[in-house]
C-alpha atoms as a PDB file:
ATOM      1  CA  UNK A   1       0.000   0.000   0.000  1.00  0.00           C
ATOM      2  CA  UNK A   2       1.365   3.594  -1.415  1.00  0.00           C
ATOM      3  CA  UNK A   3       1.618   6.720   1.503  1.00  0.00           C
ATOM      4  CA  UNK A   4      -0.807   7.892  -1.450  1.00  0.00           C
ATOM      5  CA  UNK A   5      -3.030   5.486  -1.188  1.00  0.00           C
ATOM      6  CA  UNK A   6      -3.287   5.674   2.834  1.00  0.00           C
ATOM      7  CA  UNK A   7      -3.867   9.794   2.276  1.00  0.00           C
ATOM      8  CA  UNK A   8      -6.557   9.588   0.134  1.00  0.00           C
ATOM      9  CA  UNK A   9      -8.630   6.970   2.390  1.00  0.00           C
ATOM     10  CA  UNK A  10      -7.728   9.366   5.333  1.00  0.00           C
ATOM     11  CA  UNK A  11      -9.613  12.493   3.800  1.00  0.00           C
ATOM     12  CA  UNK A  12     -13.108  13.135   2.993  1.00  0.00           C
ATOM     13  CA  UNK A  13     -14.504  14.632   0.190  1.00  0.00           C
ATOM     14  CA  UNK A  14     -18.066  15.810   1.130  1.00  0.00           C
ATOM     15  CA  UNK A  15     -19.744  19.305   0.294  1.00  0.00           C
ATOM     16  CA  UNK A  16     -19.177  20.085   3.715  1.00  0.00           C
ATOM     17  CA  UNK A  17     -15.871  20.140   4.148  1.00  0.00           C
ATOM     18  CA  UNK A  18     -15.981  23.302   2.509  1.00  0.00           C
ATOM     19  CA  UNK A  19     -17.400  24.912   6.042  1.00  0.00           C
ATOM     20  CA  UNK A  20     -15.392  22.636   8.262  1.00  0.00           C
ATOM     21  CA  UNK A  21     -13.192  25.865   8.892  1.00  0.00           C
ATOM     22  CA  UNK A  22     -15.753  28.594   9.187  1.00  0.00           C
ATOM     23  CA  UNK A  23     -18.292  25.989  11.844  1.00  0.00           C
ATOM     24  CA  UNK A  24     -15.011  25.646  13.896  1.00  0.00           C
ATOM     25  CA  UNK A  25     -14.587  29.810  14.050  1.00  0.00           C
ATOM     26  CA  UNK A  26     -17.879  29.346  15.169  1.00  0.00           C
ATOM     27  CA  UNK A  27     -17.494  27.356  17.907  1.00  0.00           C
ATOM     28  CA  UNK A  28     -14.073  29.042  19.232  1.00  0.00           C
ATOM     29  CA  UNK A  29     -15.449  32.512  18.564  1.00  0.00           C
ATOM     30  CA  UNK A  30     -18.907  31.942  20.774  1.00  0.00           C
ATOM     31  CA  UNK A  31     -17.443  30.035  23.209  1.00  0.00           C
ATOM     32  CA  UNK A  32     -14.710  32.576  23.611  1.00  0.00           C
ATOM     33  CA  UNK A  33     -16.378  35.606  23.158  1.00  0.00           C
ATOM     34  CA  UNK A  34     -18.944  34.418  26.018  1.00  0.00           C
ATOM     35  CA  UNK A  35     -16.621  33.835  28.410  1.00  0.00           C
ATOM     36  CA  UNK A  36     -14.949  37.206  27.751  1.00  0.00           C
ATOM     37  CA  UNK A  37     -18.417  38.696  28.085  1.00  0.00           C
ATOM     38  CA  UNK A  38     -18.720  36.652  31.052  1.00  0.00           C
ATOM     39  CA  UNK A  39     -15.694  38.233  32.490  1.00  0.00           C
ATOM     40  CA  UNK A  40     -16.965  41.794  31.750  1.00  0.00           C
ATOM     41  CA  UNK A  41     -20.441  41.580  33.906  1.00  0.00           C
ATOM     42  CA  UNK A  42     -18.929  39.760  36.541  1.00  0.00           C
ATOM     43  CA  UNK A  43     -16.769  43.181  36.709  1.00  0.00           C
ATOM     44  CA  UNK A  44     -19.179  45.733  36.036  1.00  0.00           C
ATOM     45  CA  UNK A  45     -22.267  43.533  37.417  1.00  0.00           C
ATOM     46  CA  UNK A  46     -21.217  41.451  39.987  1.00  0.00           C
ATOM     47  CA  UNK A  47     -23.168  38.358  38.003  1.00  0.00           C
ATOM     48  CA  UNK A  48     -21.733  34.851  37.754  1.00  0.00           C
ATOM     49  CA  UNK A  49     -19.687  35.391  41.358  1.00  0.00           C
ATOM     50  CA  UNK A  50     -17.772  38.316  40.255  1.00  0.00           C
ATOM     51  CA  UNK A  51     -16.514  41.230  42.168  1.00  0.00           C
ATOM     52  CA  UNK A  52     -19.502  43.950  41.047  1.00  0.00           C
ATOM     53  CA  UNK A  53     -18.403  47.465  40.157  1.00  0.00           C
ATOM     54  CA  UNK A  54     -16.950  48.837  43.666  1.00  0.00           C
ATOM     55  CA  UNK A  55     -14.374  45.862  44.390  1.00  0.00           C
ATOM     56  CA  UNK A  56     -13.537  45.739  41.265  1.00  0.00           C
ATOM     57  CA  UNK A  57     -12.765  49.600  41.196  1.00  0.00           C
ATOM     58  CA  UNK A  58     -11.454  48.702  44.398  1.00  0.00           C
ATOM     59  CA  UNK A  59      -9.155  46.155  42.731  1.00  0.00           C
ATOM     60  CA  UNK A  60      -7.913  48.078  40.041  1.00  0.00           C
ATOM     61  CA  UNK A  61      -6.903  51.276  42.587  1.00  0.00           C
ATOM     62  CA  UNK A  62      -4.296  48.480  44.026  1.00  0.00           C
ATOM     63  CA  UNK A  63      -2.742  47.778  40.790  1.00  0.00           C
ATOM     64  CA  UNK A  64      -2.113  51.238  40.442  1.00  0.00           C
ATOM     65  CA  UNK A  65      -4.904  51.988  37.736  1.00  0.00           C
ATOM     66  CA  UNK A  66      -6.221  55.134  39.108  1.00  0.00           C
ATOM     67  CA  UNK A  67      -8.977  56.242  39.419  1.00  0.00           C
ATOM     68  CA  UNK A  68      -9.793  52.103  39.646  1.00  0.00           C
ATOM     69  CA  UNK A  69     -13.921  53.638  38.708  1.00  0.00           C
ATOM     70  CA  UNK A  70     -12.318  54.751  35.457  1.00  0.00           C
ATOM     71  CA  UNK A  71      -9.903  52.386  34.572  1.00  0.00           C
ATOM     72  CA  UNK A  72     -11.911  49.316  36.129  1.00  0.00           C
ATOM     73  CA  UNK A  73     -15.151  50.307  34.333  1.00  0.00           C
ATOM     74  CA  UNK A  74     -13.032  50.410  31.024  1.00  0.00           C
ATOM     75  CA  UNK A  75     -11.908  47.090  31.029  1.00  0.00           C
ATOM     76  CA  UNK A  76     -15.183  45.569  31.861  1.00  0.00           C
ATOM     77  CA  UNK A  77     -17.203  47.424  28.835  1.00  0.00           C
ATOM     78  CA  UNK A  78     -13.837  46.266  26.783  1.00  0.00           C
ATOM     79  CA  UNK A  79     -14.541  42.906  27.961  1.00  0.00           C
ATOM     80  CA  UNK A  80     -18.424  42.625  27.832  1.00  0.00           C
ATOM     81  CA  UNK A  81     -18.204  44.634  24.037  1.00  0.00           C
ATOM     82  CA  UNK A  82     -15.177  42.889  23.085  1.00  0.00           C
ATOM     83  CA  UNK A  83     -16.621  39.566  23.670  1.00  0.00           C
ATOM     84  CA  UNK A  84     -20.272  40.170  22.541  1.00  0.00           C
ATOM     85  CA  UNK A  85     -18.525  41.816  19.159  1.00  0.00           C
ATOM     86  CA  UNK A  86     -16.411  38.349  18.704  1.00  0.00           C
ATOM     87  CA  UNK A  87     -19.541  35.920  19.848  1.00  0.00           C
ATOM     88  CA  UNK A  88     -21.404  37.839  17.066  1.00  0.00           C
ATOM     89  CA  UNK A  89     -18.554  38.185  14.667  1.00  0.00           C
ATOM     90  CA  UNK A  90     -19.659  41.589  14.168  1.00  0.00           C
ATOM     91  CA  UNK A  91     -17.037  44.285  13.309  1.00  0.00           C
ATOM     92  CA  UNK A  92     -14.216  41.557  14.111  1.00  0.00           C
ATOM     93  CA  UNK A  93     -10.960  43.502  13.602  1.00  0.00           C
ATOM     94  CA  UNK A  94     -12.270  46.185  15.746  1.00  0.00           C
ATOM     95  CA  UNK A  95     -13.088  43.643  18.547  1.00  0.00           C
ATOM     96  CA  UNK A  96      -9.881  41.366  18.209  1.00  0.00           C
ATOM     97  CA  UNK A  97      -7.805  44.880  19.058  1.00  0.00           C
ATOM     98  CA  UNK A  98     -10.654  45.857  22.094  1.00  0.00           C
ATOM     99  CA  UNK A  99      -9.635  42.380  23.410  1.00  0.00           C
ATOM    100  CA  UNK A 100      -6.080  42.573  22.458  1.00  0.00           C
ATOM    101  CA  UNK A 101      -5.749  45.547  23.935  1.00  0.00           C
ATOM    102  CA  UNK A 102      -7.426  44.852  27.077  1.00  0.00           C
ATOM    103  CA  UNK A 103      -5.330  41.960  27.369  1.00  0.00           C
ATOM    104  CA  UNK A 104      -2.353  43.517  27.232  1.00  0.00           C
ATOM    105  CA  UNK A 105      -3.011  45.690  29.827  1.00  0.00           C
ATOM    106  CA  UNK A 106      -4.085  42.119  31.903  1.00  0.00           C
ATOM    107  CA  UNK A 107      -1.002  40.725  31.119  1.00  0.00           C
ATOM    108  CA  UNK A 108       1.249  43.735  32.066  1.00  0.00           C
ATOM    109  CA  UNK A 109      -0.480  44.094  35.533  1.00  0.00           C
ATOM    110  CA  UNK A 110      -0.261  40.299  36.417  1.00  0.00           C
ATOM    111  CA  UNK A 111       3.379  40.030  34.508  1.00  0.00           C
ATOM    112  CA  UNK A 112       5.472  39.645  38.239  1.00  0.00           C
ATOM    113  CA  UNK A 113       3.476  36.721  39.133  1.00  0.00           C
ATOM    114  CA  UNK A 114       4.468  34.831  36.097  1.00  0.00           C
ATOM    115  CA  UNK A 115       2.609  32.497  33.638  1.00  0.00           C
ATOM    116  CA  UNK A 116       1.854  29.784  35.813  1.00  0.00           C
ATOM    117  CA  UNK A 117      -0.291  29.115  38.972  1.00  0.00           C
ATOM    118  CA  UNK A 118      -2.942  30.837  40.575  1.00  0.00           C
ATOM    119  CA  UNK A 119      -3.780  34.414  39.080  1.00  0.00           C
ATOM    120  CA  UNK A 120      -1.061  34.711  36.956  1.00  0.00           C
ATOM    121  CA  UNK A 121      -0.781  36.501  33.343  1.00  0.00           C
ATOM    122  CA  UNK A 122      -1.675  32.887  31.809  1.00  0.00           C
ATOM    123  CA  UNK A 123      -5.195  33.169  31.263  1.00  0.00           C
ATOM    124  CA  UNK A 124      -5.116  36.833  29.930  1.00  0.00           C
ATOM    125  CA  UNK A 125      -2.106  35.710  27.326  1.00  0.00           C
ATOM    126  CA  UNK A 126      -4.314  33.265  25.872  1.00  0.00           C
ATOM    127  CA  UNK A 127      -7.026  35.684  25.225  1.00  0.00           C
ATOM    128  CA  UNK A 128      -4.944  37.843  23.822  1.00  0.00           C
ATOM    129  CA  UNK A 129      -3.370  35.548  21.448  1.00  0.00           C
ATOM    130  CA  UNK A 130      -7.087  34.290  20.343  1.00  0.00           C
ATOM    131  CA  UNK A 131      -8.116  37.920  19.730  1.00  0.00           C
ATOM    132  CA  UNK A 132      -5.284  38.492  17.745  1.00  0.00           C
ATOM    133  CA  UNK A 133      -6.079  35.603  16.005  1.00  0.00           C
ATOM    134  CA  UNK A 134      -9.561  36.646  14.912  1.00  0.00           C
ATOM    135  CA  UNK A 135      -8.072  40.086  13.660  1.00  0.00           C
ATOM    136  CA  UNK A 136      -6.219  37.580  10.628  1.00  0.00           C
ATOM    137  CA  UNK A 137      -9.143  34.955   9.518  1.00  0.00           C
ATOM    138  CA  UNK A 138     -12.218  37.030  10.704  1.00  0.00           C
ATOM    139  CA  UNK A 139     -15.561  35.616  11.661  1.00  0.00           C
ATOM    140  CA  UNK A 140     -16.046  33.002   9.021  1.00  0.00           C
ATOM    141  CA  UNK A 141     -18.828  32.345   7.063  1.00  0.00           C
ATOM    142  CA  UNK A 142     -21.441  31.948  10.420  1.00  0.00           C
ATOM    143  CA  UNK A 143     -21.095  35.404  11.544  1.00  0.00           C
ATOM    144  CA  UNK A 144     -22.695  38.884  11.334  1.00  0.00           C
ATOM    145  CA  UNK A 145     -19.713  40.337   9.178  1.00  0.00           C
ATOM    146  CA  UNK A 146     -19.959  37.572   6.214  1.00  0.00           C
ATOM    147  CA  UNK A 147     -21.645  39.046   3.124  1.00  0.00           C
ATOM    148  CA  UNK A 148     -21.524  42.735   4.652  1.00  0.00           C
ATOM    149  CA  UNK A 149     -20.206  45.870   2.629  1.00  0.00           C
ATOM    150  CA  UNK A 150     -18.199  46.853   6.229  1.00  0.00           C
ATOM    151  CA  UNK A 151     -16.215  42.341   6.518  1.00  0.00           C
ATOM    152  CA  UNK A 152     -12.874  42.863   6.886  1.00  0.00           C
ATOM    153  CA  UNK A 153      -9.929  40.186   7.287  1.00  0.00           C
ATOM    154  CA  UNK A 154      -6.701  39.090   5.815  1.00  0.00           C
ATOM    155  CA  UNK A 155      -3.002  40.704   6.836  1.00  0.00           C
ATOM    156  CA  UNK A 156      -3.518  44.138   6.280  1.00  0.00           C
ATOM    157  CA  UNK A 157      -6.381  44.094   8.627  1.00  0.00           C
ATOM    158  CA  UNK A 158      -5.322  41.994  10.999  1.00  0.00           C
ATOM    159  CA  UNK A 159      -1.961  43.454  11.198  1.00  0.00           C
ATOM    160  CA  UNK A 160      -3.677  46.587  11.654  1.00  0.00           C
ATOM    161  CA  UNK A 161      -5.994  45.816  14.683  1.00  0.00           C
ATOM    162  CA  UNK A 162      -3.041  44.555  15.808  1.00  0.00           C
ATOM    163  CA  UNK A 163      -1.478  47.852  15.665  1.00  0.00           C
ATOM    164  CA  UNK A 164      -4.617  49.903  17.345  1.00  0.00           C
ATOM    165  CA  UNK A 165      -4.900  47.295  20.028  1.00  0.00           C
ATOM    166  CA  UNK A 166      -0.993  47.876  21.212  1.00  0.00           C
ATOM    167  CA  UNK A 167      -1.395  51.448  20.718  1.00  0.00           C
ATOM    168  CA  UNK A 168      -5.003  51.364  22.991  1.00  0.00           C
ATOM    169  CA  UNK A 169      -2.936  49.460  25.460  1.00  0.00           C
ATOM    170  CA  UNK A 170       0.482  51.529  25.272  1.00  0.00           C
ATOM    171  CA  UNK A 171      -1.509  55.012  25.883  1.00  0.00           C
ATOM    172  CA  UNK A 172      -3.409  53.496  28.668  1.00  0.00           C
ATOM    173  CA  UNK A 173      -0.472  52.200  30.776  1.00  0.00           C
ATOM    174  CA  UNK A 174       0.734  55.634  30.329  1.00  0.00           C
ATOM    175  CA  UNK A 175      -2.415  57.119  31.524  1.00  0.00           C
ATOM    176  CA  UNK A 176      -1.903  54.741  34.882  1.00  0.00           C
ATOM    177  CA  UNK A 177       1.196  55.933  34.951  1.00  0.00           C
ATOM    178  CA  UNK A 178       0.674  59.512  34.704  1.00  0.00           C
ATOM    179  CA  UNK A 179      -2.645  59.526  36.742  1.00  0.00           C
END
């Protein structure tokens, strides 16, 4: 038996393997963009066991984002939008660099703990390397964007979310800084 031979029983040739790429976007984009979501009420709302809007403020004034109302409240809406916009796949380069952005900033106040064990910058990386992501194969096919006059995707556009999202984070850290 040829390697060829072994290949070609190992593939599929149906009519849907044409989507197999786009339904799993789907799946990693609503799962993720959820969870992000998730992670934005539990700041601003207090739902699903979060902290609610004054601890988290709270929380944010001892990282040494102040005002922690400000800065706190901003990384919640980034969150809960963020997510919502990449559960949707709606407007999808501007939502990888809100969550790219927002990660960033995650990742730079969590960096001294290092990228393993409890609280660390782990989880936050990982967002921020599936929003980035998104920014280079958009929504797929299942998504608000497909079709539309305003989809965007490929290099340029990711490259270029990437771009707003480390500028977003960049002037922020200097607003903690300076504030």
């Amino acid at each position: 038996m040829t390697t060829k031979s072994v290949l070609d029983r190992a593939t599929t040739n149906t009519e849907l393997d044409g989507v197999s790429a786009d339904i799993g976007l789907l799946i990693i984009r609503v799962v993720f963009g959820a969870l992000l979501a998730v992670h934005g009420t539990q700041k601003l709302f207090g739902w699903f066991s979060g902290p609610g809007w004054n601890a988290n403020a709270e929380g944010f004034d001892f990282m040494g984002y102040n005002p922690g109302k400000f800065f706190g409240t901003l990384a919640g809406l980034c969150e809960l939008g963020g997510g919502l916009l990449l559960a949707l796949g709606l407007l999808t380069p501007l939502a990888s660099a809100i969550v790219l952005g927002t990660m960033i900033n995650a990742i730079n106040s969590m960096w001294s703990l290092g990228l393993f064990g409890k609280d660390t910058y782990e989880m936050p990386l990982l967002f921020a390397v599936i929003g980035a992501g998104f920014a280079f194969t958009g929504a797929g096919k299942f998504s608000l964007d497909h079709g539309r006059s305003w989809q965007r995707h490929g290099f340029v556009w990711g490259a270029g979310a990437v771009v707003v999202a480390v500028v977003a984070a960049v002037l922020t850290l200097i607003l903690k800084w300076a504030l």
